[in-house]
N, C-alpha and C. Protein backbone atom coordinates (compact mmCIF):
# COMPACT_ATOMS: atom_id res chain seq x y z
N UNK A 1 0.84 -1.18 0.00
CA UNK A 1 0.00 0.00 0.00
C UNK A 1 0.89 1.24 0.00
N UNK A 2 0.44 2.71 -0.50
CA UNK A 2 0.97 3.75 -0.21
C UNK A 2 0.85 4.37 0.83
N UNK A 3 1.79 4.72 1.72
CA UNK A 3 1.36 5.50 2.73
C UNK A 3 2.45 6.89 2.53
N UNK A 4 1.03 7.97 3.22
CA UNK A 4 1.98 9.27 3.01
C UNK A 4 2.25 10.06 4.07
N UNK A 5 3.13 10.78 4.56
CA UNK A 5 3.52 11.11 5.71
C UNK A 5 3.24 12.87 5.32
N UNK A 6 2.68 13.52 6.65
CA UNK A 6 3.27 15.47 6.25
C UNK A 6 3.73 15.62 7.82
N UNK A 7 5.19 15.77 7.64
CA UNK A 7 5.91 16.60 8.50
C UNK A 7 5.30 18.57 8.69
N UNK A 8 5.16 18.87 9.85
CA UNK A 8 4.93 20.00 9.81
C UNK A 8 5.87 20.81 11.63
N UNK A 9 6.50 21.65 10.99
CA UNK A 9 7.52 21.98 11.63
C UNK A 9 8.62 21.17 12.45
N UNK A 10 8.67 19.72 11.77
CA UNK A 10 9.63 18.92 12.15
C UNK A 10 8.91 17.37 13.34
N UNK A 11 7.42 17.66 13.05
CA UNK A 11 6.29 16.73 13.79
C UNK A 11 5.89 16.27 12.41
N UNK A 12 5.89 14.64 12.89
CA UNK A 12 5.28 13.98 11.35
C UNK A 12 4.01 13.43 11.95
N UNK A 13 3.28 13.03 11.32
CA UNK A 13 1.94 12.64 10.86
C UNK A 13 1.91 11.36 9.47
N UNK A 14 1.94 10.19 9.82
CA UNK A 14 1.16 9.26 8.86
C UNK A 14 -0.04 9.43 8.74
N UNK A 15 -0.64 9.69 7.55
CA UNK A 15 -2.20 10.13 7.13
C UNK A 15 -2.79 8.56 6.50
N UNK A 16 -4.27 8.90 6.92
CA UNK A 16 -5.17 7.97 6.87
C UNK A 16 -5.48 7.99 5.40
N UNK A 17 -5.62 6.87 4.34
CA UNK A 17 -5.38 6.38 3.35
C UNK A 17 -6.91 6.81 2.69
N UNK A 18 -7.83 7.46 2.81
CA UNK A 18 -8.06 8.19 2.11
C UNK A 18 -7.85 9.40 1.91
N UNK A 19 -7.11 10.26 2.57
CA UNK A 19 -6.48 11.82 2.74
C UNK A 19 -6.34 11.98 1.23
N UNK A 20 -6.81 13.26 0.55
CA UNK A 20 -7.06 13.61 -0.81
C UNK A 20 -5.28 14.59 -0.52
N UNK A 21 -4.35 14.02 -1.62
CA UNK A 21 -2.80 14.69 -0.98
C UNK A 21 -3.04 15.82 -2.15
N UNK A 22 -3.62 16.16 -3.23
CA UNK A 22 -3.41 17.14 -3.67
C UNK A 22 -4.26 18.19 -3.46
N UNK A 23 -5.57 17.84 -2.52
CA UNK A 23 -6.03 18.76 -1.54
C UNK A 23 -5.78 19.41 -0.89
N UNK A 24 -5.19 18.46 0.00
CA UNK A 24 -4.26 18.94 1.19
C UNK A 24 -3.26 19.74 1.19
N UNK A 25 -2.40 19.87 0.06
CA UNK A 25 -1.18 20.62 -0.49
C UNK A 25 -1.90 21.78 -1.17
N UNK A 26 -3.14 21.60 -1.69
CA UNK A 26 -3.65 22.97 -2.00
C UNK A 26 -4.17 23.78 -0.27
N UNK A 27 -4.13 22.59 0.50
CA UNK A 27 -5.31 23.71 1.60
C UNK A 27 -3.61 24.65 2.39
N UNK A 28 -2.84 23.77 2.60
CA UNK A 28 -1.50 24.06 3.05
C UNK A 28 -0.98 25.26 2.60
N UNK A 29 -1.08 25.30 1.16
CA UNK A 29 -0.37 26.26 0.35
C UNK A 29 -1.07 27.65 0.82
N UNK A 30 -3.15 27.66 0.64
CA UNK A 30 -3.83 28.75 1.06
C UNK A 30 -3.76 29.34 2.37
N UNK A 31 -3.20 28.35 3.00
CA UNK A 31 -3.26 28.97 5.02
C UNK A 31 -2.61 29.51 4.84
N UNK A 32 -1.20 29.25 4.43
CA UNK A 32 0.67 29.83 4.44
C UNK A 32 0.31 31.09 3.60
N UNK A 33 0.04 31.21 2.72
CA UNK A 33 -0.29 32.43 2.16
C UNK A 33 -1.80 33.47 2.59
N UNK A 34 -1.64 32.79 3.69
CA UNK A 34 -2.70 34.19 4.50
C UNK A 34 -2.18 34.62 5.87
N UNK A 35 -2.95 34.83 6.82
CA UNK A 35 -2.49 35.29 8.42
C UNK A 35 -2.43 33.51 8.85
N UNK A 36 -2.86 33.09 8.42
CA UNK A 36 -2.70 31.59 9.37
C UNK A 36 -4.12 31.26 9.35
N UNK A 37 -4.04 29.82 9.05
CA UNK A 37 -5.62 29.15 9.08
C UNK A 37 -5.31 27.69 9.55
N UNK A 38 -6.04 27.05 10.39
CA UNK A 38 -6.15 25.55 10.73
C UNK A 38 -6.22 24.83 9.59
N UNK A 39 -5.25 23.83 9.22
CA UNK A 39 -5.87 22.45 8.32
C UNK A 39 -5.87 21.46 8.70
N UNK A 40 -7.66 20.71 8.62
CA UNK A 40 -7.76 19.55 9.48
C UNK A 40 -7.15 18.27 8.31
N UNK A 41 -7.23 17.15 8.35
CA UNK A 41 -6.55 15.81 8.20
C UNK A 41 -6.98 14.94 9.01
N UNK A 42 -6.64 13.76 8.63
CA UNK A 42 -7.14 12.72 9.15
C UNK A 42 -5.57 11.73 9.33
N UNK A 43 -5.14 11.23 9.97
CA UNK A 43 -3.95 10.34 10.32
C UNK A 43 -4.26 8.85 10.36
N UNK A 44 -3.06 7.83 10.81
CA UNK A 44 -3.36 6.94 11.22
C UNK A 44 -4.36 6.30 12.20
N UNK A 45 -4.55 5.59 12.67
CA UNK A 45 -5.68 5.28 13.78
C UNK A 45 -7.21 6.16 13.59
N UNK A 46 -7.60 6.63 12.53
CA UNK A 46 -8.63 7.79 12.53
C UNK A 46 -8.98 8.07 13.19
N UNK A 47 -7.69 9.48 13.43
CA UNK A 47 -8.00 10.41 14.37
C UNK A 47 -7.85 11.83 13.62
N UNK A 48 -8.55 12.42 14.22
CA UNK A 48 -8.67 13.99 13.21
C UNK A 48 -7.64 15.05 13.83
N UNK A 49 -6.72 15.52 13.09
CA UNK A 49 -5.68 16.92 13.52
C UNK A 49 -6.25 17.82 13.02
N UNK A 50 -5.97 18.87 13.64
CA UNK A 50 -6.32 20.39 12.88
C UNK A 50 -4.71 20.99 13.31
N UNK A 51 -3.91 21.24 12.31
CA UNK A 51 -2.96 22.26 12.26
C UNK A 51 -3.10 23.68 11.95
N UNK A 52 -2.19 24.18 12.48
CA UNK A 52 -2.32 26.22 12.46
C UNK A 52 -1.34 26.30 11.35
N UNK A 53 -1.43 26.35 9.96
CA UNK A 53 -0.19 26.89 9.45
C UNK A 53 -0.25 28.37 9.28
N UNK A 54 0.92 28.59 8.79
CA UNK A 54 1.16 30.33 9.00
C UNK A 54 2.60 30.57 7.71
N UNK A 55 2.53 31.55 7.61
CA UNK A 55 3.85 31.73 6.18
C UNK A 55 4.85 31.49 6.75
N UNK A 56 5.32 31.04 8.29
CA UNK A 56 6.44 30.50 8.44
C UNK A 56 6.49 28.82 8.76
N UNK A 57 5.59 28.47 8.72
CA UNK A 57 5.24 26.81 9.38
C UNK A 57 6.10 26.31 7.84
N UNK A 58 6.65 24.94 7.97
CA UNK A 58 7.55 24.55 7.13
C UNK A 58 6.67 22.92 6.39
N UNK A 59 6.30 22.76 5.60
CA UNK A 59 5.37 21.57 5.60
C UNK A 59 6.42 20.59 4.65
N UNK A 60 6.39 19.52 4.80
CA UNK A 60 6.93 18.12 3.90
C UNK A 60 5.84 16.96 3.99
N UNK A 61 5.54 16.49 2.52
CA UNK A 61 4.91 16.01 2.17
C UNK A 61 5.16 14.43 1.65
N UNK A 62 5.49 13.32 2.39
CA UNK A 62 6.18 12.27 1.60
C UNK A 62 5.23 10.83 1.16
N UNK A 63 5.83 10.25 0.49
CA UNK A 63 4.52 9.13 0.32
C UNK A 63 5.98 7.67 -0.46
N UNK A 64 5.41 6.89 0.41
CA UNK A 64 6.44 5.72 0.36
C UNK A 64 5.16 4.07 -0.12
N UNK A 65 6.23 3.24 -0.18
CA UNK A 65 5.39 1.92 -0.68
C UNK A 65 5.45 1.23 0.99
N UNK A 66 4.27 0.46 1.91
CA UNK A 66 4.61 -0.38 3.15
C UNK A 66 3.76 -1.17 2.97
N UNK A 67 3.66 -2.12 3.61
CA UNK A 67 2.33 -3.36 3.94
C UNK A 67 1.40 -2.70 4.73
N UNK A 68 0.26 -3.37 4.17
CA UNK A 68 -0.96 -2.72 4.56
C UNK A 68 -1.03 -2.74 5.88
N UNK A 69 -1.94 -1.96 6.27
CA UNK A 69 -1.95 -1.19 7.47
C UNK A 69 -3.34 -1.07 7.76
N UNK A 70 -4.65 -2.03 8.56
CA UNK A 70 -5.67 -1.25 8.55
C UNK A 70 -6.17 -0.21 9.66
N UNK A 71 -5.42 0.30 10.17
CA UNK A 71 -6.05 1.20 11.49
C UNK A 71 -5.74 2.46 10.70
N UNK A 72 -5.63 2.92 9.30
CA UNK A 72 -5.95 4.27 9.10
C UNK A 72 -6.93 4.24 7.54
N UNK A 73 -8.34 3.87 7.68
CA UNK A 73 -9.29 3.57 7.04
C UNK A 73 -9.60 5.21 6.97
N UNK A 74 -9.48 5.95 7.45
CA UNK A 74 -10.01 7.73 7.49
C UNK A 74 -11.12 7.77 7.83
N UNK A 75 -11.79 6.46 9.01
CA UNK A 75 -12.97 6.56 9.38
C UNK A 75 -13.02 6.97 10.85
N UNK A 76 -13.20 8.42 10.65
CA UNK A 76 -12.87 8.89 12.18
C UNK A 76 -14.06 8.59 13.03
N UNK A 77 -15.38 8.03 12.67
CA UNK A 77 -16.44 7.27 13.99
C UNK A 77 -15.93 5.93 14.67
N UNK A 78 -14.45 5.62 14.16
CA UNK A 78 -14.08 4.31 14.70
C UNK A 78 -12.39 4.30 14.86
N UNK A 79 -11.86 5.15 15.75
CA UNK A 79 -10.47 5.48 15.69
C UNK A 79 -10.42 4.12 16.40
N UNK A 80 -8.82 4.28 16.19
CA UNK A 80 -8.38 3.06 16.67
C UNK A 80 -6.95 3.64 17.46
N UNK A 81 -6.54 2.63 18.23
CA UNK A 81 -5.02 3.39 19.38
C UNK A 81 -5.69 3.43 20.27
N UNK A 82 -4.43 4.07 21.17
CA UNK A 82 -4.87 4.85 22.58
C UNK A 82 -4.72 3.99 23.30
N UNK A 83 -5.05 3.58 25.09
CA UNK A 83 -4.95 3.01 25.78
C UNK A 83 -6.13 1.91 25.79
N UNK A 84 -5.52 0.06 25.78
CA UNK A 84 -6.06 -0.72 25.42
C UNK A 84 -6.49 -1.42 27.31
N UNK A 85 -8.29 -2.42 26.91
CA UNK A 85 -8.26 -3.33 28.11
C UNK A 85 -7.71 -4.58 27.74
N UNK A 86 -7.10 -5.43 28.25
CA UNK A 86 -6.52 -6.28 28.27
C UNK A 86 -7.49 -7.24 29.44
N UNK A 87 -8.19 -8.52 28.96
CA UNK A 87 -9.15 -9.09 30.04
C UNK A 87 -8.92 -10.15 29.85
């Protein structure tokens, strides 16, 4: 599977495998070129971020080949992670 990573000020983020990446690089591009605007995303485990970018926030965008992975479906009514029961 592809998975794609966005570093943002040196904090990475694996994104949830439906994340639209040339969306996202358009919403990135519009914050940075204003006073600063939140862009939400969706990550691994579907869980939802909202970042502040701003014309100095530094963004990297990467996307690699790994074995599938299903805990980032981009279905954030069913995150997955966090602290587990064990019974």
């Amino acid at each position: 599977m592809v998975q794609s990573q966005v570093s943002i000020d040196g904090e990475s983020f694996l994104l949830a495998q439906d994340q639209d990446l040339d969306g996202l690089r358009r919403r990135f591009e519009e914050a940075s070129a204003s006073t600063g605007r939140f862009v939400d995303f969706v990550v691994v485990g579907n869980r939802s971020v909202a970042a502040l970018i701003t014309a100095t926030s530094r963004v990297t965008i990467s996307v690699s080949t790994v074995q599938f992975d299903s805990r980032g479906t981009g279905d954030t009514d069913f995150p997955f992670g966090g602290h587990c029961d064990l019974i």
